[in-house]
C-alpha atoms as a PDB file:
ATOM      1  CA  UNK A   1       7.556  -0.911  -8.054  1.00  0.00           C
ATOM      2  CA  UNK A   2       8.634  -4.396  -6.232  1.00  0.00           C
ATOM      3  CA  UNK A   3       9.890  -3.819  -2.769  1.00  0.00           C
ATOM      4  CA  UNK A   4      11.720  -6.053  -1.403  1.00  0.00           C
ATOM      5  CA  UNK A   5      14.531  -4.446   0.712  1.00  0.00           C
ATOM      6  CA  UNK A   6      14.028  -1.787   3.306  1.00  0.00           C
ATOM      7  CA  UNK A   7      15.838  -0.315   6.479  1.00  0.00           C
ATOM      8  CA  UNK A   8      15.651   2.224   8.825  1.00  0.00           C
ATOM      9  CA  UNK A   9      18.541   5.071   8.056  1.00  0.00           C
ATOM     10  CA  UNK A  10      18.391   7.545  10.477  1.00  0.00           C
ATOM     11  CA  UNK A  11      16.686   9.557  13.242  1.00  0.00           C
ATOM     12  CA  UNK A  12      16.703  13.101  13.215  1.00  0.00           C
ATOM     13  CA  UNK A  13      16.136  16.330  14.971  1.00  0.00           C
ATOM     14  CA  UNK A  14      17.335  18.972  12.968  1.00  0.00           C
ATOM     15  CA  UNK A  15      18.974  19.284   9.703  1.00  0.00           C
ATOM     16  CA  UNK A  16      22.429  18.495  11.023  1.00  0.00           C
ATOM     17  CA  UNK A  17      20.936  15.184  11.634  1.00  0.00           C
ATOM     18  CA  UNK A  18      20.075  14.647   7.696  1.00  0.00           C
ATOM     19  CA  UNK A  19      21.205  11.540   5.671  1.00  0.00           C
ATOM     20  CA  UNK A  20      23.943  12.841   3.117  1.00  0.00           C
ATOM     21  CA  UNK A  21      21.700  11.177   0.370  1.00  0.00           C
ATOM     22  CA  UNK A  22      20.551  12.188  -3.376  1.00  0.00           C
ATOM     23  CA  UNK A  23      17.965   9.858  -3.556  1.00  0.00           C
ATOM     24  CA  UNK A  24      14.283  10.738  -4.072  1.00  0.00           C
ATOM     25  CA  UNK A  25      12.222  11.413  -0.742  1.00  0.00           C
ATOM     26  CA  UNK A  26       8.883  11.161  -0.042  1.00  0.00           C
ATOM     27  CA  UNK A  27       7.356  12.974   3.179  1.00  0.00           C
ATOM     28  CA  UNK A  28       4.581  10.994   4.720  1.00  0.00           C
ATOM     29  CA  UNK A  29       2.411  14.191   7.111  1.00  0.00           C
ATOM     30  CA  UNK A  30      -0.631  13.623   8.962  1.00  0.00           C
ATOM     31  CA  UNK A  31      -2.846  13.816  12.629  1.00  0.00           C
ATOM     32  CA  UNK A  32      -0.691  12.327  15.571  1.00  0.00           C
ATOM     33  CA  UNK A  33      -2.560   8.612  15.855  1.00  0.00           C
ATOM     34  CA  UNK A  34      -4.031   8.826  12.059  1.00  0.00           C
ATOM     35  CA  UNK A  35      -1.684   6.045  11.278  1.00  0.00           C
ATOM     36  CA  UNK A  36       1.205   7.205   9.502  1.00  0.00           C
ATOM     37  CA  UNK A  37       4.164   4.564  10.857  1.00  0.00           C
ATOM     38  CA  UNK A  38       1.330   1.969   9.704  1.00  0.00           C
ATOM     39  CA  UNK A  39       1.265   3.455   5.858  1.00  0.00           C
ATOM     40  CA  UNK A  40       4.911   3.146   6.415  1.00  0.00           C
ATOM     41  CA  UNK A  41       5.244  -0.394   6.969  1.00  0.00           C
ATOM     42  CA  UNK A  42       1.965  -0.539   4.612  1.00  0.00           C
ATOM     43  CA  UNK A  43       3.968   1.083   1.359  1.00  0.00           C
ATOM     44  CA  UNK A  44       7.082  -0.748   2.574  1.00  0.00           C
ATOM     45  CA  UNK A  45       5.615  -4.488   3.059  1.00  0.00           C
ATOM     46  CA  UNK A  46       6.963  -4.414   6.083  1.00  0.00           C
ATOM     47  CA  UNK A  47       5.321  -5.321   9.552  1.00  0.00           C
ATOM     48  CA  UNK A  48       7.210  -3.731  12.091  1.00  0.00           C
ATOM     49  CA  UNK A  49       9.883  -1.382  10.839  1.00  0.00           C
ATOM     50  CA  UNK A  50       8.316   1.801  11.889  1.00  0.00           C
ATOM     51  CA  UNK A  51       7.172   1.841  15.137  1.00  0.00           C
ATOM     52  CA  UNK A  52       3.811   2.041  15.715  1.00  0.00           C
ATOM     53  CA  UNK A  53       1.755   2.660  18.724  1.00  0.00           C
ATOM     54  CA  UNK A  54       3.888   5.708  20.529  1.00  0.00           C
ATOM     55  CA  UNK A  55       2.561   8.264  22.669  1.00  0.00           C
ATOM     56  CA  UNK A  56       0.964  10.663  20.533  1.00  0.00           C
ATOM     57  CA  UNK A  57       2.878  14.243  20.020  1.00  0.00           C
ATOM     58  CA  UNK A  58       5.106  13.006  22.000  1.00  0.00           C
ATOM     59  CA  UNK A  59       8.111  13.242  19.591  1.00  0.00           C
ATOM     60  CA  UNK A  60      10.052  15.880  17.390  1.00  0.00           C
ATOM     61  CA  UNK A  61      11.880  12.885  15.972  1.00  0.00           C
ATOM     62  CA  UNK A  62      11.696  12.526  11.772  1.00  0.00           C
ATOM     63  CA  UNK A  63      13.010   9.182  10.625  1.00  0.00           C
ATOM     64  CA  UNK A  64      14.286   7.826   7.285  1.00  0.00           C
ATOM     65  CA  UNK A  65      13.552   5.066   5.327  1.00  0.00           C
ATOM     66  CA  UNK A  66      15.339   3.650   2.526  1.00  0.00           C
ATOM     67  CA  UNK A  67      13.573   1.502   0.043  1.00  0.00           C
ATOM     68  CA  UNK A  68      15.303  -0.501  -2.752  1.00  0.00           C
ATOM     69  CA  UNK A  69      18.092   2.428  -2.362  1.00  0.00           C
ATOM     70  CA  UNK A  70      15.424   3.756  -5.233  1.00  0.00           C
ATOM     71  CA  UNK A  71      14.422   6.025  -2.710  1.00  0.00           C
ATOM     72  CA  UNK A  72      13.409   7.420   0.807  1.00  0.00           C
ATOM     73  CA  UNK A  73      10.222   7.186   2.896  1.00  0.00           C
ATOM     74  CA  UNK A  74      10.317  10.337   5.879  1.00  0.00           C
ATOM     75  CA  UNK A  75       7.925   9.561   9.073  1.00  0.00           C
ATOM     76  CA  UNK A  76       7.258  13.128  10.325  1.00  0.00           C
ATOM     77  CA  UNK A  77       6.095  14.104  13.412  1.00  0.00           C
ATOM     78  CA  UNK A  78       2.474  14.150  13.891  1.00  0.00           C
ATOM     79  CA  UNK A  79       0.512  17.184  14.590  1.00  0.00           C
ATOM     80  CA  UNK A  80      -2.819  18.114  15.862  1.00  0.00           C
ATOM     81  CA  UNK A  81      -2.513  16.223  19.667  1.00  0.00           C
ATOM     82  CA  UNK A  82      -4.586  18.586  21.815  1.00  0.00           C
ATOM     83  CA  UNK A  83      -2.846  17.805  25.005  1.00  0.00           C
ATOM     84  CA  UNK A  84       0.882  18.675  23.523  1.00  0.00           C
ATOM     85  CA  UNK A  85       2.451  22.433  25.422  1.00  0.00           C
ATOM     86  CA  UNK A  86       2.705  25.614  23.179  1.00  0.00           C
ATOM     87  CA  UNK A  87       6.015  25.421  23.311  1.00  0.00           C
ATOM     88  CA  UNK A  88       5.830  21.599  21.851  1.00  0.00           C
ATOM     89  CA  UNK A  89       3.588  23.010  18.910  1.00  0.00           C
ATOM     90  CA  UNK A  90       6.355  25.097  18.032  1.00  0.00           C
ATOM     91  CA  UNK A  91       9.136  23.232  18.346  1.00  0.00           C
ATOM     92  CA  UNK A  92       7.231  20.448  15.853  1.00  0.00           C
ATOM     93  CA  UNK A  93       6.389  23.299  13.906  1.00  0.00           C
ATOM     94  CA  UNK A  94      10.219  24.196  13.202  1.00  0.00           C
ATOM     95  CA  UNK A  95      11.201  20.858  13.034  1.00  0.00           C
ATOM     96  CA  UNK A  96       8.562  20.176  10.277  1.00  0.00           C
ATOM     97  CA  UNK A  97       9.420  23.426   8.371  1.00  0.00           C
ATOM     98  CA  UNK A  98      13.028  22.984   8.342  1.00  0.00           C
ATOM     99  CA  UNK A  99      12.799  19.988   6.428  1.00  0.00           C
ATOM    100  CA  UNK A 100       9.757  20.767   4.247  1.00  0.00           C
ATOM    101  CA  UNK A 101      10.997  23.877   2.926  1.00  0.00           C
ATOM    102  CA  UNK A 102      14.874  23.100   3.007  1.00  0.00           C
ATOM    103  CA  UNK A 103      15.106  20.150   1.682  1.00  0.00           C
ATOM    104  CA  UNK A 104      16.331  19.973  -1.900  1.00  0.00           C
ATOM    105  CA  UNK A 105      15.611  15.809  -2.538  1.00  0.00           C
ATOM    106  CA  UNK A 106      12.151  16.123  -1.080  1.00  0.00           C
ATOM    107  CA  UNK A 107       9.853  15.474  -4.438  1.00  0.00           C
ATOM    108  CA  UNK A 108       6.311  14.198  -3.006  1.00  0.00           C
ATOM    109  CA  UNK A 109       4.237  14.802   0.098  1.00  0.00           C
ATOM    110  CA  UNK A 110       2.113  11.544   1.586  1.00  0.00           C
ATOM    111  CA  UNK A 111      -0.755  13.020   3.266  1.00  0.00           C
ATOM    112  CA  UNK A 112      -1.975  10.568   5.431  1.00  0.00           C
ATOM    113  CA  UNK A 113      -6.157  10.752   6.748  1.00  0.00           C
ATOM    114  CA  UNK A 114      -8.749   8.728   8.334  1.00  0.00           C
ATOM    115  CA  UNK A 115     -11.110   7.929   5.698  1.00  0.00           C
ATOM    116  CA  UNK A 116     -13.628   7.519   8.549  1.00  0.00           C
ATOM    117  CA  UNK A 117     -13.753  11.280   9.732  1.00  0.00           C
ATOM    118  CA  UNK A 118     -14.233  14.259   7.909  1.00  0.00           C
ATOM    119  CA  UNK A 119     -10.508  16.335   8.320  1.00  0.00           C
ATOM    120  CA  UNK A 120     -10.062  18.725  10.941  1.00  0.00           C
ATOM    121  CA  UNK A 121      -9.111  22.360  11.052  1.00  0.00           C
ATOM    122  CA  UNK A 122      -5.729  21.235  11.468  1.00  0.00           C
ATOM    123  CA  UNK A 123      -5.640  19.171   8.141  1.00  0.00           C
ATOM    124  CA  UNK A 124      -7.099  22.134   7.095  1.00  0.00           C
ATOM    125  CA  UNK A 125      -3.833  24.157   7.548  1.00  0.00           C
ATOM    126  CA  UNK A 126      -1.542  21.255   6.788  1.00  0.00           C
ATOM    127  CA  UNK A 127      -2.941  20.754   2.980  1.00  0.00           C
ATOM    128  CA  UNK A 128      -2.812  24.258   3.037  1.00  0.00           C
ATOM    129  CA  UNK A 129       0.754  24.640   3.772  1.00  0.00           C
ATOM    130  CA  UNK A 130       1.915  22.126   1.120  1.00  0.00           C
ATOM    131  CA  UNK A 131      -0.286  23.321  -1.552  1.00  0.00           C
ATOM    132  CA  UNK A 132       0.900  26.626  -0.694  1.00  0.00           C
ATOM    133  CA  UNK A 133       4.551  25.032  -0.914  1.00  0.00           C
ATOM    134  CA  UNK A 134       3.683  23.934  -4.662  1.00  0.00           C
ATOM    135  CA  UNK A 135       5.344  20.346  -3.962  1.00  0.00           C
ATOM    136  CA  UNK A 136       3.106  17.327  -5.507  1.00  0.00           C
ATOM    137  CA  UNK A 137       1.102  15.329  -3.108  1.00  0.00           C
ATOM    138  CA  UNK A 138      -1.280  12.754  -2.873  1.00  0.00           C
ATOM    139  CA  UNK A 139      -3.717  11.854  -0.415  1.00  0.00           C
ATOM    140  CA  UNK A 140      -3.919   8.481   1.158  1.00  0.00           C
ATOM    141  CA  UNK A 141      -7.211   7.631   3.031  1.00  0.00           C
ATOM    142  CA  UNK A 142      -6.277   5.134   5.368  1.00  0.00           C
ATOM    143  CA  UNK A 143      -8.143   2.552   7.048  1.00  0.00           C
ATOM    144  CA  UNK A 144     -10.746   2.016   4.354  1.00  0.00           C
ATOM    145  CA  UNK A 145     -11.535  -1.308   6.033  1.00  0.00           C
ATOM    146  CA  UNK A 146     -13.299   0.105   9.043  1.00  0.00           C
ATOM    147  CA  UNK A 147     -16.232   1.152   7.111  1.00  0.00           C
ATOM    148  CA  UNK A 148     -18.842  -0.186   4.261  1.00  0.00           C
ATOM    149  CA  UNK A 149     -17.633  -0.004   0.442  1.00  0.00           C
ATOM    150  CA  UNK A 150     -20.721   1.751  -0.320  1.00  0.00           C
ATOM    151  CA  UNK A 151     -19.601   4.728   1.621  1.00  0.00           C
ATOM    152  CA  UNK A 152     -15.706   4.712   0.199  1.00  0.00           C
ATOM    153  CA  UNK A 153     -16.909   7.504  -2.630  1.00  0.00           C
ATOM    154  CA  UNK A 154     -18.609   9.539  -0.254  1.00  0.00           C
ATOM    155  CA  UNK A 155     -16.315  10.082   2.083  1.00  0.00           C
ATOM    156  CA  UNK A 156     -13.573  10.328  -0.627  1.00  0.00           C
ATOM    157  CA  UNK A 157     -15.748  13.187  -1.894  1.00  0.00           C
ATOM    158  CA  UNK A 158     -16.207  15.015   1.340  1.00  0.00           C
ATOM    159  CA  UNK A 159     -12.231  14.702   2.125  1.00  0.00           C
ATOM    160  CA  UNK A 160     -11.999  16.315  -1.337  1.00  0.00           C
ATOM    161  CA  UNK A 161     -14.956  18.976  -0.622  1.00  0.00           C
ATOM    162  CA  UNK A 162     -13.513  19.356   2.659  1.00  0.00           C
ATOM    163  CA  UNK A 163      -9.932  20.235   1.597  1.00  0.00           C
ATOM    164  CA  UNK A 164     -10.719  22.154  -1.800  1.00  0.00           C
ATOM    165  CA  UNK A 165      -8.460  19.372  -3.630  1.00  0.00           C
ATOM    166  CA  UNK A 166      -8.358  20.215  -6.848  1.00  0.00           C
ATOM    167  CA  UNK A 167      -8.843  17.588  -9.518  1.00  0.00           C
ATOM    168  CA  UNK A 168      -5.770  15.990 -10.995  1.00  0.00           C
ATOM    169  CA  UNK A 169      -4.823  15.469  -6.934  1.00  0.00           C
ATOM    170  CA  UNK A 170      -4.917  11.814  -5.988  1.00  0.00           C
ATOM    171  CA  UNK A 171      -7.239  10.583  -3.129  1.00  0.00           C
ATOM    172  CA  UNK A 172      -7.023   6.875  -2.687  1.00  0.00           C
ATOM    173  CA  UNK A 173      -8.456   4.498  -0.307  1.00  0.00           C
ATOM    174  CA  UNK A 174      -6.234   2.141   1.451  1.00  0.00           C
ATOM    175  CA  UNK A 175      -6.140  -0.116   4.386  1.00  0.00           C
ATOM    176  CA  UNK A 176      -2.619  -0.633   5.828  1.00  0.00           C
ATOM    177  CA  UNK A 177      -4.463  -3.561   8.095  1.00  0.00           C
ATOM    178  CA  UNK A 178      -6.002  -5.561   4.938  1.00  0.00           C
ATOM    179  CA  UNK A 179      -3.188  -4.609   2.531  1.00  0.00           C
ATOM    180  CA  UNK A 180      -5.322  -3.454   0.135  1.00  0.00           C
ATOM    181  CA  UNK A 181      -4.538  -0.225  -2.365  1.00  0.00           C
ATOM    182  CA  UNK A 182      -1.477  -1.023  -2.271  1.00  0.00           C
ATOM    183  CA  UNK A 183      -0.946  -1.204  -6.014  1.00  0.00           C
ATOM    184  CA  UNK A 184      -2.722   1.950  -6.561  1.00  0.00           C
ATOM    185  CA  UNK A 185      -0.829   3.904  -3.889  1.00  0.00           C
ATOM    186  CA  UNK A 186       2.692   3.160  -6.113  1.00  0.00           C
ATOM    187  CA  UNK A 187       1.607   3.811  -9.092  1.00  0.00           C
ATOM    188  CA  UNK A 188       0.057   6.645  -8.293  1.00  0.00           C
ATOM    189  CA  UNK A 189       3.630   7.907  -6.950  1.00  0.00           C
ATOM    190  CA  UNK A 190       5.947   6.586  -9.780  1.00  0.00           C
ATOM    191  CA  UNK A 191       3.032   8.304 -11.939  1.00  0.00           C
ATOM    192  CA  UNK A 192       4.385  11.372  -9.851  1.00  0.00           C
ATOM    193  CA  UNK A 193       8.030  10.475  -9.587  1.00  0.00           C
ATOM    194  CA  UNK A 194       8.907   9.354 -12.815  1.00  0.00           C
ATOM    195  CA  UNK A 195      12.681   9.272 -12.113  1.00  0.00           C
ATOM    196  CA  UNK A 196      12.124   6.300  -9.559  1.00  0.00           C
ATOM    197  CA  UNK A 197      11.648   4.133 -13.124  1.00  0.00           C
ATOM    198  CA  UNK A 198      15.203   5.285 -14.271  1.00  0.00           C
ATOM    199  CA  UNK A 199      16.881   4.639 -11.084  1.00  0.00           C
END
């Protein structure tokens, strides 16, 4: 898939808040700070369209991407920041299910890790949830530049151990900083999507 065109559509806070679209949408989930707005720009080739570099758990806020009008990238709120309220964990928490489980156009999950770190209790839950939800996913381990090549198949294998992912489940190594896995990362999801060919 060539991208070329992209733009920001909307912010939202609730449902209400929605684009009225049909197109394809891709949810992009992971650890406040893991680096999701990055793989955004990263799967968009662009540099600066989502913001990156916010206070962490700091916002309820999903936002919408279009690319190519073939489809739409959604930048969900992180989860997992320690030093976010109870109430703040919930309020994510219904923002994150009201869109996940409500939303009819929503046809892959991005799961977004540190390929440095094994994945926390909270990923833990969060891979859960959407295998539980039955929706296909892939895994992208980001950051793959921050450590040696001869350790990229271990600690694909120990994200895989970690999170029971069951083979047939894409893990792939990127790095949103060197550009690299980029090719693999789309054709992994048109593999998934194949109605973004016919569009």
């Amino acid at each position: 898939m060539i991208i070329k065109w992209s733009e920001h559509v909307t912010t939202a806070v609730n449902p209400e808040g929605y684009p009225k679209s049909d197109l394809p949408e891709i949810a992009v989930v992971g650890r406040s700070n893991v680096g999701k707005s990055s793989i955004i720009n990263f799967l968009l080739n662009r540099k600066n369209l989502a913001r990156v570099g916010e206070i962490p758990g700091k916002t309820r806020q999903i936002n919408f991407f279009n690319a190519e009008n073939k489809l739409l990238l959604v930048d969900l709120p992180g989860y997992g920041y320690a030093k976010v309220s109870k109430e703040e964990k919930k309020k994510w928490q219904e923002n994150v299910e009201a869109y996940l489980l409500g939303r009819p156009q929503l046809s892959l999950i991005i799961m977004v890790l540190d390929i440095r770190h094994k994945p926390t209790e909270d990923d833990k839950l969060m891979y859960n949830w959407i295998c539980t939800m039955g929706k296909p996913h892939v895994v992208l381990a980001n950051k793959s530049d921050k450590i040696s090549r001869s350790y990229l198949s271990g600690n694909i294998n120990q994200i895989r151990e970690t999170l029971q992912i069951v083979p047939g489940v894409p893990v792939i190594a990127v790095s949103s900083k060197k550009r690299t896995g980029w090719n693999e990362a789309w054709s992994c999801i048109i593999e998934m999507i194949p109605d973004l060919i016919k569009i």
